[in-house]
Protein backbone atom coordinates (compact mmCIF):
# COMPACT_ATOMS: atom_id res chain seq x y z
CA UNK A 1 82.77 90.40 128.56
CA UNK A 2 82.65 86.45 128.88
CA UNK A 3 85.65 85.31 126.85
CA UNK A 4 87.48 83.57 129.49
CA UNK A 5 90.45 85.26 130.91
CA UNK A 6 92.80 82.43 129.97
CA UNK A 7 92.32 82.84 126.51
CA UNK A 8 92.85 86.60 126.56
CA UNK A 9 95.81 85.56 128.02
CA UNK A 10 96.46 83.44 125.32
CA UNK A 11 95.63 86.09 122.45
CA UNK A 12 97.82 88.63 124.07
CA UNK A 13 100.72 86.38 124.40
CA UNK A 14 100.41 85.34 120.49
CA UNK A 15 100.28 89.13 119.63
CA UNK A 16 103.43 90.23 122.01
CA UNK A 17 105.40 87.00 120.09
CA UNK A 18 104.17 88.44 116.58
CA UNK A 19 105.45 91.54 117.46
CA UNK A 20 109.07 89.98 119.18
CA UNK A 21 109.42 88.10 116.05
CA UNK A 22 108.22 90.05 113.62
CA UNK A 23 105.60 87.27 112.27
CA UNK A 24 102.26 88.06 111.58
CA UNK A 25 99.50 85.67 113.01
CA UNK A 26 96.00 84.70 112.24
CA UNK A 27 93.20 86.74 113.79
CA UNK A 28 92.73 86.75 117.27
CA UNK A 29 88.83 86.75 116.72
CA UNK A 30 89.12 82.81 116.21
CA UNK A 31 90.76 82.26 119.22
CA UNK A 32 88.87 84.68 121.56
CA UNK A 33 85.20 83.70 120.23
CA UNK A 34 84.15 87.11 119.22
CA UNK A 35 85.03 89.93 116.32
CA UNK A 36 82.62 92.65 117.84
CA UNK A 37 83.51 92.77 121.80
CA UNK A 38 85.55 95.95 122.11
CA UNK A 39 86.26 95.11 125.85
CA UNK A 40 87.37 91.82 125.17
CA UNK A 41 89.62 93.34 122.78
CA UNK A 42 90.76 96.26 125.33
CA UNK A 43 91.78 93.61 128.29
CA UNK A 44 93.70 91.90 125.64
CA UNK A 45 95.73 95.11 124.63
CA UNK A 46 95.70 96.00 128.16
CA UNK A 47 97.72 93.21 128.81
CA UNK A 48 100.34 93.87 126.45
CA UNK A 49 100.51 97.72 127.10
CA UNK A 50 101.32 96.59 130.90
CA UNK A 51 104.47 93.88 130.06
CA UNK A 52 105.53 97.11 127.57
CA UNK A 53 105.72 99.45 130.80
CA UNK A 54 106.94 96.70 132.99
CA UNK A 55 110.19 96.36 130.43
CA UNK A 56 110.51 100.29 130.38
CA UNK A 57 109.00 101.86 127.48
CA UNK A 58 107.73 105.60 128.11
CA UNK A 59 104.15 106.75 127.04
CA UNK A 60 104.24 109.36 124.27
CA UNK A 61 100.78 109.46 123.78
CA UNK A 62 97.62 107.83 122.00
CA UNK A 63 96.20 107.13 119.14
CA UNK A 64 92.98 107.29 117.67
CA UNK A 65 92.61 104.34 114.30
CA UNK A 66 89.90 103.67 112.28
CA UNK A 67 88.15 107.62 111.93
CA UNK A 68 88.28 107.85 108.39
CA UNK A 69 85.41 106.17 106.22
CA UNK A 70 87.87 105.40 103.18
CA UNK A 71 89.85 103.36 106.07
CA UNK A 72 87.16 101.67 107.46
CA UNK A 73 86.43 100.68 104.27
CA UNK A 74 89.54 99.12 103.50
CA UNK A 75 90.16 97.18 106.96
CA UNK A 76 86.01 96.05 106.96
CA UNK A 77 85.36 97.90 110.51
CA UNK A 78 82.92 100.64 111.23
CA UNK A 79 83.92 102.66 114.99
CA UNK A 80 87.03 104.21 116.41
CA UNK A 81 89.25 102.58 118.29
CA UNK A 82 92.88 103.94 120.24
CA UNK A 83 95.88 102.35 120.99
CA UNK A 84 99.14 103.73 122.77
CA UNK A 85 101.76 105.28 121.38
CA UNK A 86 106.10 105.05 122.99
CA UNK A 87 108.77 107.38 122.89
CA UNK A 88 110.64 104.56 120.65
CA UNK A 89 107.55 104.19 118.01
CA UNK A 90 108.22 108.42 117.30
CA UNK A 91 110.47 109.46 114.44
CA UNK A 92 111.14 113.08 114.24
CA UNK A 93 110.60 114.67 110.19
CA UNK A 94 113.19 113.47 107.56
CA UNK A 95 114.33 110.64 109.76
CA UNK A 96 114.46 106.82 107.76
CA UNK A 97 112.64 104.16 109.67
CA UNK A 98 114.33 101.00 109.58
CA UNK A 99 111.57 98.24 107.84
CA UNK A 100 112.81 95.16 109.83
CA UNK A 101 110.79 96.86 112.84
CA UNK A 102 107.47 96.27 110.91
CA UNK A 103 106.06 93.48 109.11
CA UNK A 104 103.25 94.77 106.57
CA UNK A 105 103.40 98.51 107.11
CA UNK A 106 100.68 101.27 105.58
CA UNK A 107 101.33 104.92 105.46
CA UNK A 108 98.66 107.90 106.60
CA UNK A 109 98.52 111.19 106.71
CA UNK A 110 97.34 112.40 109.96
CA UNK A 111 96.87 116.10 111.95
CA UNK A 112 98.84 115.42 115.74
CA UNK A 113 97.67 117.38 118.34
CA UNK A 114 99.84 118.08 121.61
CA UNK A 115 97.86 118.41 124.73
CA UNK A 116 98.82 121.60 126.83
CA UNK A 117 96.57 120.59 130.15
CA UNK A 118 95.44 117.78 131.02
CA UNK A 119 91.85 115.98 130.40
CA UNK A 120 90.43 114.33 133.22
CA UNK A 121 86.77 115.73 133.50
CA UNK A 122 84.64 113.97 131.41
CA UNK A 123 82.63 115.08 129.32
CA UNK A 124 84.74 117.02 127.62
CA UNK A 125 82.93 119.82 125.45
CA UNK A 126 84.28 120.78 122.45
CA UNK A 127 85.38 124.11 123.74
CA UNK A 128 87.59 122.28 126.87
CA UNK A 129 89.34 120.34 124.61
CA UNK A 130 90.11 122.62 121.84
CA UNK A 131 91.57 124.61 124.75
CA UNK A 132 93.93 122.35 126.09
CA UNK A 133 95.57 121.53 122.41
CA UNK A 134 99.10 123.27 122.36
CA UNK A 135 99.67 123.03 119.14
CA UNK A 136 99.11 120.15 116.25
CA UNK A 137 101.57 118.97 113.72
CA UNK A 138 101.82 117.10 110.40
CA UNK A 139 102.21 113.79 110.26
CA UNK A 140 102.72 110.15 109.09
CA UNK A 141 101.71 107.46 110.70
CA UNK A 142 102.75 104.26 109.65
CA UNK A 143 100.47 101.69 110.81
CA UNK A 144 101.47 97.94 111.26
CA UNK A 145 99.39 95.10 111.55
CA UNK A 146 100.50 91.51 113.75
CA UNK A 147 97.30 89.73 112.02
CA UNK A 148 98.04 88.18 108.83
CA UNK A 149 97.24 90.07 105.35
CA UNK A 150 95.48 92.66 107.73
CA UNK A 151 92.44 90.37 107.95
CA UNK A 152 91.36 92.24 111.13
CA UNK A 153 88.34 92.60 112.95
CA UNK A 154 87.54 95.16 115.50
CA UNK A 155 88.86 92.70 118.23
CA UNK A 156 91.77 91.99 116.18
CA UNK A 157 92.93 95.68 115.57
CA UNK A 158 92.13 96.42 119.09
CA UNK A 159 94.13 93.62 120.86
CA UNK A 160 97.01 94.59 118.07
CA UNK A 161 97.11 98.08 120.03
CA UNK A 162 94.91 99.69 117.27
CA UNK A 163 97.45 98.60 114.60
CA UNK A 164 100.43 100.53 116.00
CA UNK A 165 103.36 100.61 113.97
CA UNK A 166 105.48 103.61 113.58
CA UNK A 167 104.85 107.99 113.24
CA UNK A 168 106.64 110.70 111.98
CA UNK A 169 106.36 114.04 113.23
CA UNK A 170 106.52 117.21 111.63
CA UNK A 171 108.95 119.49 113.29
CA UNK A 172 107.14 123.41 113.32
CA UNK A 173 104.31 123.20 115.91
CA UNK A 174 101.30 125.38 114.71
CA UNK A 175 98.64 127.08 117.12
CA UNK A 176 95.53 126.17 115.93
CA UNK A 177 94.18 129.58 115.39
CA UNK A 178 96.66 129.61 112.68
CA UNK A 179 94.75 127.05 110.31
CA UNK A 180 91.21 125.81 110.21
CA UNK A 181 91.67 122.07 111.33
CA UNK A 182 88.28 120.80 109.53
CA UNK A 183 89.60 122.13 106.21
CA UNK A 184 93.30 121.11 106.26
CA UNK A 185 94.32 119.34 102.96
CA UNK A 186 96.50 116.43 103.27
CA UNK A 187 98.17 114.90 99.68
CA UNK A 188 100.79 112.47 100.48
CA UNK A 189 103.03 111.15 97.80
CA UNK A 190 105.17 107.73 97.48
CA UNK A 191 108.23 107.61 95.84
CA UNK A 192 106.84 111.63 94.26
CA UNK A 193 103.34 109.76 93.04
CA UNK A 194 100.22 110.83 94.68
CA UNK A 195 98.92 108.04 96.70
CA UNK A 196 96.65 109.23 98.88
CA UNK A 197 94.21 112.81 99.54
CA UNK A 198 91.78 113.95 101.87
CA UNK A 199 91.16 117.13 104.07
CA UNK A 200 90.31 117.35 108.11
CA UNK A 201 87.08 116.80 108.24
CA UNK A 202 87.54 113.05 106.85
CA UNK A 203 88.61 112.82 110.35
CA UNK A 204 85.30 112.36 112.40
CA UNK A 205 84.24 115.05 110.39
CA UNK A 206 87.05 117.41 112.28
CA UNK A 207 89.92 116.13 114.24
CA UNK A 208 89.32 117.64 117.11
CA UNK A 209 86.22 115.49 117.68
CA UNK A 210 88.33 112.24 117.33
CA UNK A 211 90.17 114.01 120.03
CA UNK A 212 86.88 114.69 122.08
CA UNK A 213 85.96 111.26 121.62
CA UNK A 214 89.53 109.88 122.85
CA UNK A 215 89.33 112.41 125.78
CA UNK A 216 86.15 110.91 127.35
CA UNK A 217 86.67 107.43 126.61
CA UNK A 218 90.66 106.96 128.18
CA UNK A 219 88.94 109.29 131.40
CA UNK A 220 86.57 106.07 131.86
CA UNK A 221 88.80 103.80 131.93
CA UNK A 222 91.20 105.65 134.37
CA UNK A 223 93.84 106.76 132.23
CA UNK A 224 93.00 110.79 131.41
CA UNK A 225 95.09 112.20 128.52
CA UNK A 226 98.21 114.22 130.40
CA UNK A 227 100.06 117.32 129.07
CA UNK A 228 102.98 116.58 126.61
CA UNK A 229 100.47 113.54 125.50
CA UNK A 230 100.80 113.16 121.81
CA UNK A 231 97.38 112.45 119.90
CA UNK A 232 97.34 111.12 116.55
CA UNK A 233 93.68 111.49 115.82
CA UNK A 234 93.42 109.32 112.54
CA UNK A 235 93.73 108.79 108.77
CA UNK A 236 92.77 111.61 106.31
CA UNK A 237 92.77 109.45 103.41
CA UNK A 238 93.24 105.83 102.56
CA UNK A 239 96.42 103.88 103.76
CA UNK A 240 99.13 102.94 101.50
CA UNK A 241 101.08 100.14 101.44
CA UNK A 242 104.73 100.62 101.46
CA UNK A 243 108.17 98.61 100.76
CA UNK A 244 111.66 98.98 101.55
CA UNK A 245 112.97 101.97 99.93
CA UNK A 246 110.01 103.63 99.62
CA UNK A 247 110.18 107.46 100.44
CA UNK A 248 106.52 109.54 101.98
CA UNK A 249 105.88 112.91 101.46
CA UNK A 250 103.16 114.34 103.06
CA UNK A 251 101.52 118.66 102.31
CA UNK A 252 99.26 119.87 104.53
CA UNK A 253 99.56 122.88 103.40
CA UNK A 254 99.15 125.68 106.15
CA UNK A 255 99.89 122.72 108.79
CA UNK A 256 103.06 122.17 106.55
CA UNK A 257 104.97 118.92 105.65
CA UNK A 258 106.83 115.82 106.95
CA UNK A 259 108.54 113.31 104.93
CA UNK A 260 110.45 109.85 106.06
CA UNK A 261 111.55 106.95 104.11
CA UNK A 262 111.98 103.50 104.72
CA UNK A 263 115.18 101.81 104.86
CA UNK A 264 116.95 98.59 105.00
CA UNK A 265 119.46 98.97 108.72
């Protein structure tokens, strides 16, 4: 990493004000020199994730953006990235999220997982980590973008806390011997028109190796995954835009369904 520090600064301070005032900016990328340095991108979020705990917000977990190829494909990025999630960014199922908290928002359909033990050896294997799942969920997350149009870069959605916005979560955990995560469907309607479809294994290729992934990589940079940790492990399907008014249902069918709608205050 070379971009100098002051400018990192600089980029993290234009994010936090996007985010304050609810005006989207242009990408970061031209400011910080680079579109392809995921650590530049990391001290920048890191940055912002530390005035967030300074002012009191709780960690509900993490999230893992950009699994799915059909997303990638929209946002013109091609590796995972995470971002953190707070207990005020999580809705519970049925409840309306008020739209002047976002500023371009995009719906997905995504398989939560709830870690039971923590994660803090890494490597994880497959095995250790499917073990210390609790239980997953449906849900929607509603990603948000500070970077005008979406016109991101990996840098961009990085620094943006991997596109954070909103999520919704489903409200009957299921074990996951009770459904075969890979195969999951997910069909989530807007406004009771199919927008969007995909199973589990759009996710990595099974959600539980987004969550492998996520494991290893937070344990190297100091901050292992902890029990009660929330993971939202990324898109099934392509993103939808949504408006004011606009109500998401989302069937995963043995995983169940969620639902929220978006709402003037």
């Amino acid at each position: 990493m070379s971009v100098d520090q002051q400018l990192i600064r600089q980029a993290a301070d234009a994010l936090w004000e996007a985010d304050r005032t609810c005006t989207p900016i242009a990408p970061i990328r031209e400011l910080l020199g680079t579109s392809t340095d995921l650590d530049v991108g990391y001290a920048v979020q890191e940055i912002n994730a530390q005035r967030s705990l300074d002012l009191g917000r709780k960690v509900s977990g993490r999230k893992i953006g950009v699994t799915s190829k059909a997303v990638q494909q929209q946002i013109g990025v091609d590796q995972p990235d995470y971002g953190t999630l707070y207990v005020d960014t999580e809705y519970g199922d049925g409840v309306e999220i008020p739209a002047s908290r976002l500023i371009q928002p995009r719906a997905e359909g995504e398989v939560a997982l709830v870690v039971g033990r923590e994660l803090d050896h890494a490597p994880h294997s497959f095995g250790q980590v499917m073990r210390a799942i609790e239980y997953a969920l449906p849900s929607i997350e509603v990603v948000d973008s500070r970077i005008e149009n979406w016109q991101i870069s990996i840098v961009d959605t990085i620094g943006d806390n991997a596109s954070c916005g909103v999520y919704v979560l489903g409200s009957r955990p299921v074990p996951l011997s009770a459904f075969d995560i890979r195969t999951v469907p997910m069909a989530m309607s807007v406004n009771g028109a199919v927008a969007s479809e995909g199973t589990g294994a759009a996710c990595l290729g099974n959600p539980l190796h987004a969550a492998t992934w996520l494991a290893d990589v937070l344990c190297e940079r100091g901050i292992p995954l902890q029990p009660g940790d929330v993971l939202m492990t990324g898109a099934l399907g392509p993103m939808k835009d949504l408006a004011t008014g606009d109500e998401v249902d989302l069937d995963f069918g043995p995983l169940g369904r969620v639902t929220t709608k978006l709402v003037d205050e």
